[in-house]
Protein backbone atom coordinates (compact mmCIF):
# COMPACT_ATOMS: atom_id res chain seq x y z
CA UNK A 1 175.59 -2.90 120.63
CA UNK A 2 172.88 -2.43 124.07
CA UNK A 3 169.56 -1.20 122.72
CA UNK A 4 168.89 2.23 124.60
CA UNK A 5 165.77 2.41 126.01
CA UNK A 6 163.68 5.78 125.57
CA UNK A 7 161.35 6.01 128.01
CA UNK A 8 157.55 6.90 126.95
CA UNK A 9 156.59 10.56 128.11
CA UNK A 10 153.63 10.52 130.31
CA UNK A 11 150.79 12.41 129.93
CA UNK A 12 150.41 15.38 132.07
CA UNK A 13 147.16 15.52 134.25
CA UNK A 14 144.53 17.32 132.86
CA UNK A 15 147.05 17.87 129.23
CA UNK A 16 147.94 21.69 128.40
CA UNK A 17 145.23 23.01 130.26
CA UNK A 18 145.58 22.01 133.90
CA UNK A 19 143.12 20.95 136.41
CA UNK A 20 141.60 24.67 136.94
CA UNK A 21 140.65 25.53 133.44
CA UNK A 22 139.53 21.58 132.42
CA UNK A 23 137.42 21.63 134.95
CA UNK A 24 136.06 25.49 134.45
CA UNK A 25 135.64 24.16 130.50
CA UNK A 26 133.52 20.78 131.89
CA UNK A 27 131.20 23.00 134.16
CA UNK A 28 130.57 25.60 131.31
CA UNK A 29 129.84 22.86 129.07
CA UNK A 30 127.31 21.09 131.61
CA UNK A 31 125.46 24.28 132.32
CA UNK A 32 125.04 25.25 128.80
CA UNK A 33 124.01 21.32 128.10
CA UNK A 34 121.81 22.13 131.53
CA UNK A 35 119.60 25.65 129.73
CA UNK A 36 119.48 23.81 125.89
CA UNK A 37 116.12 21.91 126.76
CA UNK A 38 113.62 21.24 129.35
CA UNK A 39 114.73 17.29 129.42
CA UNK A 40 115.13 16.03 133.13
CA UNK A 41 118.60 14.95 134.24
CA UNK A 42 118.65 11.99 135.93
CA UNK A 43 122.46 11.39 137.59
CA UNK A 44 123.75 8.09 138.25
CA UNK A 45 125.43 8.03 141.74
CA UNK A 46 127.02 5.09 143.70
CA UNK A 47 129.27 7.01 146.33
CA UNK A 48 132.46 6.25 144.19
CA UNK A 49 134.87 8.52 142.98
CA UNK A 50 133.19 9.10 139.47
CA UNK A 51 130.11 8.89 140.08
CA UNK A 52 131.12 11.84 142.90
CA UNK A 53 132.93 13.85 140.51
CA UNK A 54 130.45 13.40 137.85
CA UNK A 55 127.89 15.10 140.57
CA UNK A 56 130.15 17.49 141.60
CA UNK A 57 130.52 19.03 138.47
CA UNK A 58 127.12 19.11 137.63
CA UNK A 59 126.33 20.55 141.46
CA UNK A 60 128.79 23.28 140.42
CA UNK A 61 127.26 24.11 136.96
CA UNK A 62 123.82 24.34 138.50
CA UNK A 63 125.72 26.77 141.72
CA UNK A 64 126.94 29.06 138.86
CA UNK A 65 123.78 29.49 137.24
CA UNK A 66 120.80 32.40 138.31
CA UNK A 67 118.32 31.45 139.99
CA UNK A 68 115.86 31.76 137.10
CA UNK A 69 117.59 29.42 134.90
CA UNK A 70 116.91 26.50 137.04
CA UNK A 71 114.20 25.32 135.20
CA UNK A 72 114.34 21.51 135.32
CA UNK A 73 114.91 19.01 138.03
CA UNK A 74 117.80 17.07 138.16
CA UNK A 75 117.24 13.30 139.69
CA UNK A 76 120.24 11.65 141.52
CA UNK A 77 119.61 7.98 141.51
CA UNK A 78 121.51 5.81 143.90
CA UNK A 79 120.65 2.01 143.48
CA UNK A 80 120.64 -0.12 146.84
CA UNK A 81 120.86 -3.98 146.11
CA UNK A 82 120.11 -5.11 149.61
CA UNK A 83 123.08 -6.75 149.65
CA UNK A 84 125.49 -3.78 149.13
CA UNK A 85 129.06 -3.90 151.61
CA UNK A 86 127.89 -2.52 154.61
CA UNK A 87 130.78 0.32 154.88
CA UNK A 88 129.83 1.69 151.59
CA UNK A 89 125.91 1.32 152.00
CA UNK A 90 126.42 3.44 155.49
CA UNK A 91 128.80 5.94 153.13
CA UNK A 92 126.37 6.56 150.31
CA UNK A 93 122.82 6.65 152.30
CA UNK A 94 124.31 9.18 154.81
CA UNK A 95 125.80 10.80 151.47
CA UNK A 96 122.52 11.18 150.37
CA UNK A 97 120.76 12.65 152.97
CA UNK A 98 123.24 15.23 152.91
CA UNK A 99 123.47 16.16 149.56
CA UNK A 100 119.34 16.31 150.17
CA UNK A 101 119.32 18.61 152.92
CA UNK A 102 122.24 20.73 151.03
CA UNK A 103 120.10 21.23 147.69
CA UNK A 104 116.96 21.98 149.79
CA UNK A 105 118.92 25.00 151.65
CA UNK A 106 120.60 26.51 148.34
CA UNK A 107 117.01 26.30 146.34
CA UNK A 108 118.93 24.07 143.66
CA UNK A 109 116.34 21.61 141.64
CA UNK A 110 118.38 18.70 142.65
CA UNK A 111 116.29 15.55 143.99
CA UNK A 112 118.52 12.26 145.31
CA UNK A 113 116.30 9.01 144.70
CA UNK A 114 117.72 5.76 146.69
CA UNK A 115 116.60 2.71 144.29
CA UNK A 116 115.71 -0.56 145.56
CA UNK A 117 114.85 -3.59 143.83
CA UNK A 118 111.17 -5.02 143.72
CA UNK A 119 110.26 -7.85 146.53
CA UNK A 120 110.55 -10.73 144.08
CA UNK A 121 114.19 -9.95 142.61
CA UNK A 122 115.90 -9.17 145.81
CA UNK A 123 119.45 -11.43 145.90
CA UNK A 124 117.96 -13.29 148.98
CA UNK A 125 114.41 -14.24 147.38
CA UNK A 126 115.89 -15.38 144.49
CA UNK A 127 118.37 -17.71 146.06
CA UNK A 128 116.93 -18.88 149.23
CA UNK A 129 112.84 -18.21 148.27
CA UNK A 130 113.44 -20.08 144.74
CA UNK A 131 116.83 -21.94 145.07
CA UNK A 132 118.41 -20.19 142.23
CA UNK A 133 122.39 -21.15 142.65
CA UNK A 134 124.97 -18.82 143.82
CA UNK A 135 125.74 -16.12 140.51
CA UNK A 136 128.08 -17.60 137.89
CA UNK A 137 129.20 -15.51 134.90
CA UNK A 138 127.32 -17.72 132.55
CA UNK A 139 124.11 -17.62 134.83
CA UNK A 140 124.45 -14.13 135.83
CA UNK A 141 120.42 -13.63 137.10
CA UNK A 142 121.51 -10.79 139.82
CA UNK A 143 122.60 -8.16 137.64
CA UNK A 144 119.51 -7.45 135.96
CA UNK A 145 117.58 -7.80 138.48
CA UNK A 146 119.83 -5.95 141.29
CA UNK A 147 120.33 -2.99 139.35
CA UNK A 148 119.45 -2.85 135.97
CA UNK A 149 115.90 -3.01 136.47
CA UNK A 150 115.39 -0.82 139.51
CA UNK A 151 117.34 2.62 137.35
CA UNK A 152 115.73 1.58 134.10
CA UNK A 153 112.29 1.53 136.00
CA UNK A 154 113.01 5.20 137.16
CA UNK A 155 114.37 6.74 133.95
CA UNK A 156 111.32 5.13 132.07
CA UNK A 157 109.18 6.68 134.61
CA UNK A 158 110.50 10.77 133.31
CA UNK A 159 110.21 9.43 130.03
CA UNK A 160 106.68 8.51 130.21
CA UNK A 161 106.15 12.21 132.20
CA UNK A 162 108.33 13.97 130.39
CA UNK A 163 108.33 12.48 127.04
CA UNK A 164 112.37 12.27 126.94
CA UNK A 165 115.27 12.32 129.98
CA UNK A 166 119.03 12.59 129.64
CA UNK A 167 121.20 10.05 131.73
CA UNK A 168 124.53 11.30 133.11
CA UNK A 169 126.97 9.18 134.01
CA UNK A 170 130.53 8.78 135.36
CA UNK A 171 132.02 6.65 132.69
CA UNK A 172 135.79 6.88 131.75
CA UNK A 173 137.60 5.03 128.38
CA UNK A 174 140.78 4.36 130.58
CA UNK A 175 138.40 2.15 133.18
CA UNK A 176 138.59 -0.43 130.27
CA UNK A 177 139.22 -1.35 127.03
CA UNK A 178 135.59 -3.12 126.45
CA UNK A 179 133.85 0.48 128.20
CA UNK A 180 136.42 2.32 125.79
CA UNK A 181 135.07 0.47 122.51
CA UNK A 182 131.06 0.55 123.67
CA UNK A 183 131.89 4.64 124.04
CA UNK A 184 133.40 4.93 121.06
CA UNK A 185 130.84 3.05 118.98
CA UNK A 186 127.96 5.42 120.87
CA UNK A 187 130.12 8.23 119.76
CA UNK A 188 129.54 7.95 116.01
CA UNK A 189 125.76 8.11 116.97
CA UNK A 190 125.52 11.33 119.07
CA UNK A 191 122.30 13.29 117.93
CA UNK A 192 123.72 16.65 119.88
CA UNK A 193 126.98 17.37 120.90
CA UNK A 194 128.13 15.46 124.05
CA UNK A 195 124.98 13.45 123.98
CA UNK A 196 124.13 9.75 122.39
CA UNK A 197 121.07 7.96 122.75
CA UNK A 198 120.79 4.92 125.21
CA UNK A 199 120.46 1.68 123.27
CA UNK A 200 118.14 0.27 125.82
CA UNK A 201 116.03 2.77 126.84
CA UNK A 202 113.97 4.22 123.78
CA UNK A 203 113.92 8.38 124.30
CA UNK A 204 116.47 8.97 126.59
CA UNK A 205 120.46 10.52 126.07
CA UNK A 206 123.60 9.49 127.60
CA UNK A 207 125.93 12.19 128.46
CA UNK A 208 129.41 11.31 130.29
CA UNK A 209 131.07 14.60 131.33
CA UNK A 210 134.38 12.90 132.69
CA UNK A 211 134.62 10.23 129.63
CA UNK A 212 138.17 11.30 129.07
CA UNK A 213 139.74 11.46 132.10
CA UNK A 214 142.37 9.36 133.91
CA UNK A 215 142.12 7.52 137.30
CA UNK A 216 144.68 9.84 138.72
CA UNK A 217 142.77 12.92 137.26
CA UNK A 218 139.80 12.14 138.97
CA UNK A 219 141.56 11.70 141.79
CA UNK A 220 143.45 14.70 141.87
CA UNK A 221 140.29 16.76 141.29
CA UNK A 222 138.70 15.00 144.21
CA UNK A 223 141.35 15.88 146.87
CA UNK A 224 141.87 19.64 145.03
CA UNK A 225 138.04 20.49 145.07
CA UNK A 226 136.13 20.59 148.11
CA UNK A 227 132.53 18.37 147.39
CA UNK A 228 130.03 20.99 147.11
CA UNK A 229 127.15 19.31 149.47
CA UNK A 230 129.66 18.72 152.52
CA UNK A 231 131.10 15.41 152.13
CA UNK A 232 134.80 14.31 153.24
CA UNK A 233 136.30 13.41 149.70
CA UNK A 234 138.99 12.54 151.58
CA UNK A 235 137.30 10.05 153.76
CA UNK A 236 136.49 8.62 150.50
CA UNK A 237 139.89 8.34 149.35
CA UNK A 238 140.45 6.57 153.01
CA UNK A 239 137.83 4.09 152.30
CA UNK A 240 139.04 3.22 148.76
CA UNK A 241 142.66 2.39 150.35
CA UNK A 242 141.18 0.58 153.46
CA UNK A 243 139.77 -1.80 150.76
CA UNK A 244 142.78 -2.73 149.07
CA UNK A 245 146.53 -3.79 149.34
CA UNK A 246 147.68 -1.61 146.69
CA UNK A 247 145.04 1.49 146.83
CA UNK A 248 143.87 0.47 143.32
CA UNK A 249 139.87 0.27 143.99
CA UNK A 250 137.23 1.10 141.01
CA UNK A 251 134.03 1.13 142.35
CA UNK A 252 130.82 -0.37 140.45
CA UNK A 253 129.61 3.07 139.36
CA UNK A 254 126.38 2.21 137.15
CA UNK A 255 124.35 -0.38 135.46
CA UNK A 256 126.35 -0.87 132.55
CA UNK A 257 129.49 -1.59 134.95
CA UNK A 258 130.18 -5.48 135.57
CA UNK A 259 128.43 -5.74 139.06
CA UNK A 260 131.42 -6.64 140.75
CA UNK A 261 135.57 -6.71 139.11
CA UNK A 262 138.50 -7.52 141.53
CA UNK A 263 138.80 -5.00 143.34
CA UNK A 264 135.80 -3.25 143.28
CA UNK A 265 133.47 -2.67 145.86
CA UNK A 266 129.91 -4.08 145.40
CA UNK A 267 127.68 -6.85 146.81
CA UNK A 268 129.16 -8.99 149.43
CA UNK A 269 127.16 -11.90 148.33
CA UNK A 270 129.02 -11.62 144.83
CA UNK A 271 130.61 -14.97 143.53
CA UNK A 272 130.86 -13.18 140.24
CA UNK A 273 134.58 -12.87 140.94
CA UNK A 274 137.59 -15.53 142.22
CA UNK A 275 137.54 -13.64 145.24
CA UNK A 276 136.24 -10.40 146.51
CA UNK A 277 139.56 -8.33 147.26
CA UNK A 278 138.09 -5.20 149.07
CA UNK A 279 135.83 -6.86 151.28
CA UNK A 280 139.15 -9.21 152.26
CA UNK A 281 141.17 -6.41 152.14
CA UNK A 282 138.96 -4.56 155.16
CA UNK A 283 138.77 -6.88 157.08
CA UNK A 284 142.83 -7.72 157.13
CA UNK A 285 143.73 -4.21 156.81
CA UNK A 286 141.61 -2.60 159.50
CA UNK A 287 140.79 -3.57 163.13
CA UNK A 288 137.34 -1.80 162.87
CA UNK A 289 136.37 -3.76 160.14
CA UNK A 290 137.06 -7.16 161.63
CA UNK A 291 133.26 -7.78 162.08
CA UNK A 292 132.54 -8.26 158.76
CA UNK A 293 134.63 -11.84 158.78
CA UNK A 294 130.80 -13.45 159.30
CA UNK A 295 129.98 -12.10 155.91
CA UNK A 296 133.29 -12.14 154.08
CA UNK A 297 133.18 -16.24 155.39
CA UNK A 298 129.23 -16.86 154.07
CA UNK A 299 130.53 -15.27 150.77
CA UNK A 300 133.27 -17.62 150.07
CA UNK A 301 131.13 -20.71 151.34
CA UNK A 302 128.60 -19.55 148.54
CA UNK A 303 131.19 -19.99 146.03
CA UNK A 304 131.21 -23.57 145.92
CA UNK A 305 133.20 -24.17 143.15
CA UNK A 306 130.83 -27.53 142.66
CA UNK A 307 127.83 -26.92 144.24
CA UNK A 308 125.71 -29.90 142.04
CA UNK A 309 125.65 -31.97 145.88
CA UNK A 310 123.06 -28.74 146.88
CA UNK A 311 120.99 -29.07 144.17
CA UNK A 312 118.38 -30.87 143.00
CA UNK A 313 118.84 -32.92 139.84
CA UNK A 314 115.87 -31.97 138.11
CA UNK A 315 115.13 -28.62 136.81
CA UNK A 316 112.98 -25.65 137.79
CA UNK A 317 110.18 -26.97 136.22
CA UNK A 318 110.92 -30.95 137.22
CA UNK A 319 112.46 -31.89 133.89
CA UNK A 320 115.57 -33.60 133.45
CA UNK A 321 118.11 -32.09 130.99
CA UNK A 322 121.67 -33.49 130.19
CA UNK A 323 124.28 -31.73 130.17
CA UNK A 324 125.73 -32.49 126.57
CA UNK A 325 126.69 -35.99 125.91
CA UNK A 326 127.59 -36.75 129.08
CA UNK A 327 125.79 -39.13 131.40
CA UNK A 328 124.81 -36.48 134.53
CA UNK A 329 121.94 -34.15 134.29
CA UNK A 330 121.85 -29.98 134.29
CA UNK A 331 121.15 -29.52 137.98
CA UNK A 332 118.39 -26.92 139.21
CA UNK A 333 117.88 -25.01 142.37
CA UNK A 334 119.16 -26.07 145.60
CA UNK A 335 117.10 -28.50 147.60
CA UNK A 336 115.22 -28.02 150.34
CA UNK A 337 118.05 -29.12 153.08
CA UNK A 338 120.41 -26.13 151.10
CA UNK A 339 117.95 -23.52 151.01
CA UNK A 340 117.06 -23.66 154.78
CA UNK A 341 120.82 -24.54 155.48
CA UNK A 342 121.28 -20.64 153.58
CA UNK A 343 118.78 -18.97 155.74
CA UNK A 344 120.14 -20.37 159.11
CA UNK A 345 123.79 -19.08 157.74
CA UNK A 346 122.59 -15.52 156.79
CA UNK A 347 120.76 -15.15 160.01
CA UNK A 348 123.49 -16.09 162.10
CA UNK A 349 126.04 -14.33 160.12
CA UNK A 350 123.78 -10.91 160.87
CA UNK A 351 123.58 -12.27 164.50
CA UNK A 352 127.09 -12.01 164.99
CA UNK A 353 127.89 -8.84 163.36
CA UNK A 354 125.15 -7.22 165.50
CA UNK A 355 127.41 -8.55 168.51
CA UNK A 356 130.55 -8.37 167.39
CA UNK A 357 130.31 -5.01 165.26
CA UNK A 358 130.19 -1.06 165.77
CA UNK A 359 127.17 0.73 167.41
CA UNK A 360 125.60 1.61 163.46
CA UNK A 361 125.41 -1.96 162.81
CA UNK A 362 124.15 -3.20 166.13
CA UNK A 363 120.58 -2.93 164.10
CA UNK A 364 121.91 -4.20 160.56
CA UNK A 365 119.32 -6.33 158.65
CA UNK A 366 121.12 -8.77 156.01
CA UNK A 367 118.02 -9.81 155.58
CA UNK A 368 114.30 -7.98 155.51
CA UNK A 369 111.73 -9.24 157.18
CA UNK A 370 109.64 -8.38 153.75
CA UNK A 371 111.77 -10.79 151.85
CA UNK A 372 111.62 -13.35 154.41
CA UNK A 373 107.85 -13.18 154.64
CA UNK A 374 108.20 -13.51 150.44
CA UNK A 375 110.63 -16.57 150.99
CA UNK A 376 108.23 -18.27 153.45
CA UNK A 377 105.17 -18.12 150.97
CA UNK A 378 107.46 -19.47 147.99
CA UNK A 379 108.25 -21.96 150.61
CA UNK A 380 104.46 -22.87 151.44
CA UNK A 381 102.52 -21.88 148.20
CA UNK A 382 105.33 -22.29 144.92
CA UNK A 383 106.93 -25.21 146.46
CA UNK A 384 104.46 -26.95 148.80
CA UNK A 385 106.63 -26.99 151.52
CA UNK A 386 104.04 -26.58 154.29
CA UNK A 387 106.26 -28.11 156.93
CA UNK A 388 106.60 -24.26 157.17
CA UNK A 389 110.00 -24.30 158.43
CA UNK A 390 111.15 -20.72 158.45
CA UNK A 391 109.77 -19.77 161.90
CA UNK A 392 111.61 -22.11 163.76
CA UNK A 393 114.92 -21.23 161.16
CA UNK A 394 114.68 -17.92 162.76
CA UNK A 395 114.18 -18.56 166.23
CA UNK A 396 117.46 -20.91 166.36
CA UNK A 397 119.49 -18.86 164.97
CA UNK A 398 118.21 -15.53 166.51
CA UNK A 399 117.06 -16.52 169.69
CA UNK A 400 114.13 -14.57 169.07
CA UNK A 401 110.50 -15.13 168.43
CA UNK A 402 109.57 -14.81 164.44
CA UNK A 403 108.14 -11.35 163.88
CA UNK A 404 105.91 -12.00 161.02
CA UNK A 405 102.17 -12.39 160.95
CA UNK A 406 100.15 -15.64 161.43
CA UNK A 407 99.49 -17.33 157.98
CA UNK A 408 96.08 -16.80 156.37
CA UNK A 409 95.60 -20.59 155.76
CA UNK A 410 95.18 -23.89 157.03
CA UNK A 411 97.61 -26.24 156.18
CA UNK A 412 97.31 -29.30 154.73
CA UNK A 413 99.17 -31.59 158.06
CA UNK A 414 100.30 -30.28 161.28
CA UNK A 415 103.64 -30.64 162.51
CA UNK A 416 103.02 -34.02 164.16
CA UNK A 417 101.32 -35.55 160.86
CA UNK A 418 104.39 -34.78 158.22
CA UNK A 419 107.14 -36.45 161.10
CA UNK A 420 104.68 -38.92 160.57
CA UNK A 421 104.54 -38.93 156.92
CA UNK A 422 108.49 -38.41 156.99
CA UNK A 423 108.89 -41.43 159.04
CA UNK A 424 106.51 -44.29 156.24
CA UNK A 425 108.80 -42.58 153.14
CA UNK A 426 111.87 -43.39 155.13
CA UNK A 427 115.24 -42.66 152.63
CA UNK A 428 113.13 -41.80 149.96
CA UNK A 429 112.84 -38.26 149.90
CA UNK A 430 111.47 -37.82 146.25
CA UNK A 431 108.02 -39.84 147.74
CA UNK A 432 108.25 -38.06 150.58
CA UNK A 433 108.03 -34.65 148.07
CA UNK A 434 105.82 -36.33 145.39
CA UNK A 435 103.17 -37.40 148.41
CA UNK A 436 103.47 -34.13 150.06
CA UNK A 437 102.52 -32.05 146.82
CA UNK A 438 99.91 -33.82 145.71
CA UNK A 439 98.28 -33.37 149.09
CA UNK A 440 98.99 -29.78 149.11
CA UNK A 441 97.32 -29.26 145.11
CA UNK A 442 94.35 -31.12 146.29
CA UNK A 443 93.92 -29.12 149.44
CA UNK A 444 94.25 -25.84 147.49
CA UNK A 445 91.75 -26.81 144.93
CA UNK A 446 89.30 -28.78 147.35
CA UNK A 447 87.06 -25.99 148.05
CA UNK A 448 86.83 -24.23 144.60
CA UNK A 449 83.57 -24.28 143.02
CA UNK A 450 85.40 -25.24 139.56
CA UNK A 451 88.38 -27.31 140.61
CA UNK A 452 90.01 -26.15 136.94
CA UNK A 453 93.53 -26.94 137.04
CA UNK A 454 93.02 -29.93 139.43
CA UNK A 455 94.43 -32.75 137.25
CA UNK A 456 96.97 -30.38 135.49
CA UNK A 457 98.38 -29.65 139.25
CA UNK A 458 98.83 -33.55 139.92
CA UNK A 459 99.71 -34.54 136.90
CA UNK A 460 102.73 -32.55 137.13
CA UNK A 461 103.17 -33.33 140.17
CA UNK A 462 103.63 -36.79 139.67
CA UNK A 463 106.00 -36.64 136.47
CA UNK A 464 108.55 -34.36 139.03
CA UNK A 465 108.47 -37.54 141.57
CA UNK A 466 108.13 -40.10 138.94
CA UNK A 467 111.95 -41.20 139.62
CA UNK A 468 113.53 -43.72 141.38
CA UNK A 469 116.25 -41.02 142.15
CA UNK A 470 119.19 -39.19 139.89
CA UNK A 471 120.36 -42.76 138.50
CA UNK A 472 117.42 -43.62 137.54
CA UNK A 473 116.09 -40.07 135.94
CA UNK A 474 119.57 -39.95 133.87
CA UNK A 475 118.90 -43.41 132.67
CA UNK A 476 115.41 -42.24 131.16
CA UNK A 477 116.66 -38.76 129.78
CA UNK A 478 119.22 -41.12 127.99
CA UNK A 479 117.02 -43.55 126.44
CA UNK A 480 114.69 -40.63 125.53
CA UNK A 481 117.33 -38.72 123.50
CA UNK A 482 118.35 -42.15 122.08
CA UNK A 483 115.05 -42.84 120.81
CA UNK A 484 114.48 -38.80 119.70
CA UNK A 485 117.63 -39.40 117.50
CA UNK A 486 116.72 -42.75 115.64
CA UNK A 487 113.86 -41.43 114.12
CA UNK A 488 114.00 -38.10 111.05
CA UNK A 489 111.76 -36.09 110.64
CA UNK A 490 109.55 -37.91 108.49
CA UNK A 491 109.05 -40.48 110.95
CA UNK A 492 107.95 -38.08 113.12
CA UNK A 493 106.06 -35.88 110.78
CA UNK A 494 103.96 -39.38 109.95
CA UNK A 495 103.26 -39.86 113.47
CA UNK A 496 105.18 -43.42 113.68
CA UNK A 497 106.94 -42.78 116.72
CA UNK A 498 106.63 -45.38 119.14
CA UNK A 499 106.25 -44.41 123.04
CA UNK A 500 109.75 -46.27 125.27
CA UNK A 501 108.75 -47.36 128.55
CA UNK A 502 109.29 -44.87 132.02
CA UNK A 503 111.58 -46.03 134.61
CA UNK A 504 109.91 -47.90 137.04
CA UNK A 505 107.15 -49.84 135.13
CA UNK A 506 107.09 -52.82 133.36
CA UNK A 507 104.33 -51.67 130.42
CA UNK A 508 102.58 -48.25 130.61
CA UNK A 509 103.93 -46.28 127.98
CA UNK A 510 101.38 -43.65 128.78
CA UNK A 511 103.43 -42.02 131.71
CA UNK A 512 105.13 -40.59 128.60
CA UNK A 513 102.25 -38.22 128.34
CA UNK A 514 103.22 -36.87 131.65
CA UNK A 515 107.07 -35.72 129.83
């Protein structure tokens, strides 16, 4: 006997209720939420379709409300990573400015904020300036630096004026079954109704007005609700399709969001992901969005799926680390060549898709010329790379004349010396470096009254170059561990350790001193 198959009834949009009245019952709740205190709201916003219907509803609970009960300002805080896709960038700034102009005109308290990270954590400093590799999910640096810290900076800025701020965000159970738990465990912690405290930001309340609701529910209340402050929901629902084959686009809609999923929209640079779907998806699925191919083809190149021949085999800080029991080291940032090999590929990608792309992009900047200023003096200063390379990077691949200002000091060879000094190290680029760092340290210390910090500056110096090359580093990581593990701690404790030999020398146990 054929099992019958009952099929499972669906749940109807919006439940008993319907759209009108769910939504009336949201807006009443936000405005009451809106006159209980005198606690800023600060919105999160990204131009997606919660984060939009989050806003909307709160835009319509401050409409309904006299005059005289809008007491408070309400912040709407719009994070730009630098490295945003360029459709939705364009979207959300020109959303902004509207919604702006719109609040100003209907005397609502309603303030939009675009966030930007600081200098030094911008995607491009980070990984070109310092070398750090591409994002992986176990060394995600980009997050926190990208987005977190640029929101959490503003919200901790009402809490210092205001002593307290409430957060509201466009989170949703359904979006996942992780963001469905983390709710529900900040449910059984609500201090008012609707409203539980943030876990990392001391003094301020989470409140997520659409926390219930379906994809298709947001959707449908989207497309059946004009947007109060004049912007084509519609167009939006255009631009979520255009980025995927099968219309099924989440958008990264706040800081507790992954920074990228796959298919959301996010940073083009993000290797986060196996692929990045929507970016892919414009640029197959619309003509007009064809010159973006120069940034969808830097992407994938930056998710080398073994990127250990770009990078240098010693650490940050010159050590040399193992990875587990196996005989090949932890790698660090990417080398010199790599870094400068990055830059040249960014500029020329933005080269192209000023030629190749619409009028608003004829002007795009991948790039700032405030992060490549940082990246040359993290070049020159952090790394003693005074070849001073970037100029002529830019000029290559631009064509055009580097725009930034003359450097403020003397360096320690001209271009003619270091070909020079090149040309005696030969193949041996770790001399080559070692040579060229110590002349840089002495040169920055040579006319300080108190050359403190002199011998600490060369010393390291020397134990980063102190290799042969990777071989030969490996080989004396190795014998160190070996020699760590045949002693216990009493050994140690007694001071009867004996020094091993460094790679390279016959008897001088006291380059150990420089480990």
């Amino acid at each position: 006997m054929s099992k019958v198959m009952v099929p499972v009834p669906q749940r109807r949009p919006f439940g008993d209720l319907g759209l009108a009245k769910s939504v009336q019952a949201t807006v009443d709740e936000i405005a009451e939420l809106y006159q209980a205190d005198s606690i800023p709201w600060v919105v999160g916003y990204s131009g997606g379709k919660d984060s939009t219907a989050t806003l909307q509803l709160v835009w319509t609970a401050l409409q309904k409300l006299p005059p005289s009960a809008l007491t408070k300002p309400v912040h709407v805080i719009s994070t730009d990573t630098l490295v945003e896709n360029p459709v939705v960038s364009a979207w959300v700034n020109r959303s902004l400015d509207v919604m702006g102009a719109k609040a100003l005109e209907l005397g609502l308290p309603l303030t939009p904020h675009k966030l930007t990270p600081e200098l030094a954590d911008t995607f491009w400093v980070n990984l070109i300036g310092k070398g750090y590799p591409a994002p992986r999910p176990r060394f995600r640096w980009c997050t926190e630096r990208l987005k977190i810290k640029p929101s959490n900076s503003f919200i901790r800025s009402m809490v210092r004026a205001h002593g307290e701020a409430i957060l509201i965000l466009g989170m949703r159970k359904q979006e996942s079954s992780t963001r469905a738990r983390v709710m529900t465990a900040h449910e059984a912690h609500r201090v008012r109704e609707r409203l539980a405290p943030n876990g990392n930001l001391p003094n301020s309340l989470v409140y997520t007005p659409i926390e219930a609701w379906s994809s298709d529910e947001v959707w449908m209340y989207l497309m059946q609700v004009d947007n109060p402050w004049g912007y084509s929901n519609r167009d939006l629902l255009t631009m979520y399709q255009g980025a995927s084959a099968d219309n099924e686009c989440p958008l990264v809609v706040d800081t507790s969001t992954p920074s990228c999923g796959d298919s959301r929209f996010g940073c083009w640079t993000c290797t986060l992901v196996d692929k990045d779907k929507s970016m892919t998806a414009m640029v197959l699925n619309d003509a007009d969005k064809a010159w973006m191919e120069p940034l969808l083809t830097l992407r994938n190149d930056l998710d080398e799926p073994d990127d250990r021949k770009l990078r240098d085999f010693r650490r940050m800080n010159g050590s040399v680390q193992l990875f587990n029991n196996e005989p090949r080291p932890i790698h660090g940032p990417y080398t010199q060549s790599s870094r400068q090999r990055w830059l040249r590929r960014l500029l020329e990608a933005q080269e192209e898709v000023r030629r190749s792309g619409p009028p608003e992009v004829a002007q795009i900047e991948l790039i700032t010329l405030a992060e490549l200023e940082e990246i040359r003096r993290i070049w020159i200063v952090e790394k003693h790379e005074f070849e001073d390379n970037l100029p002529r990077i830019y000029a290559d691949a631009t064509g055009r004349p580097y725009p930034g200002k003359l450097l403020d000091e003397a360096l320690p060879l001209g271009a003619v010396e270091v070909e020079l000094l090149a040309e005696i190290c030969g193949d041996d680029r770790l001399h080559f470096e070692t040579v060229r760092e110590l002349l840089d340290v002495e040169r920055r210390h040579r006319n300080q009254v108190r050359r403190a910090g002199l011998f600490p500056a060369l010393e390291s110096a020397l134990v980063k170059g102190f290799y042969r090359d990777q071989d030969d580093a490996v080989d004396y990581a190795r014998r160190q561990k070996a020699t760590r593990a045949a002693f216990d701690a009493d050994d140690l404790a007694s001071g009867n350790l004996q020094p091993i030999l460094a790679p390279g020398t016959d008897d001088n146990p006291a380059f150990d001193d420089f480990r």
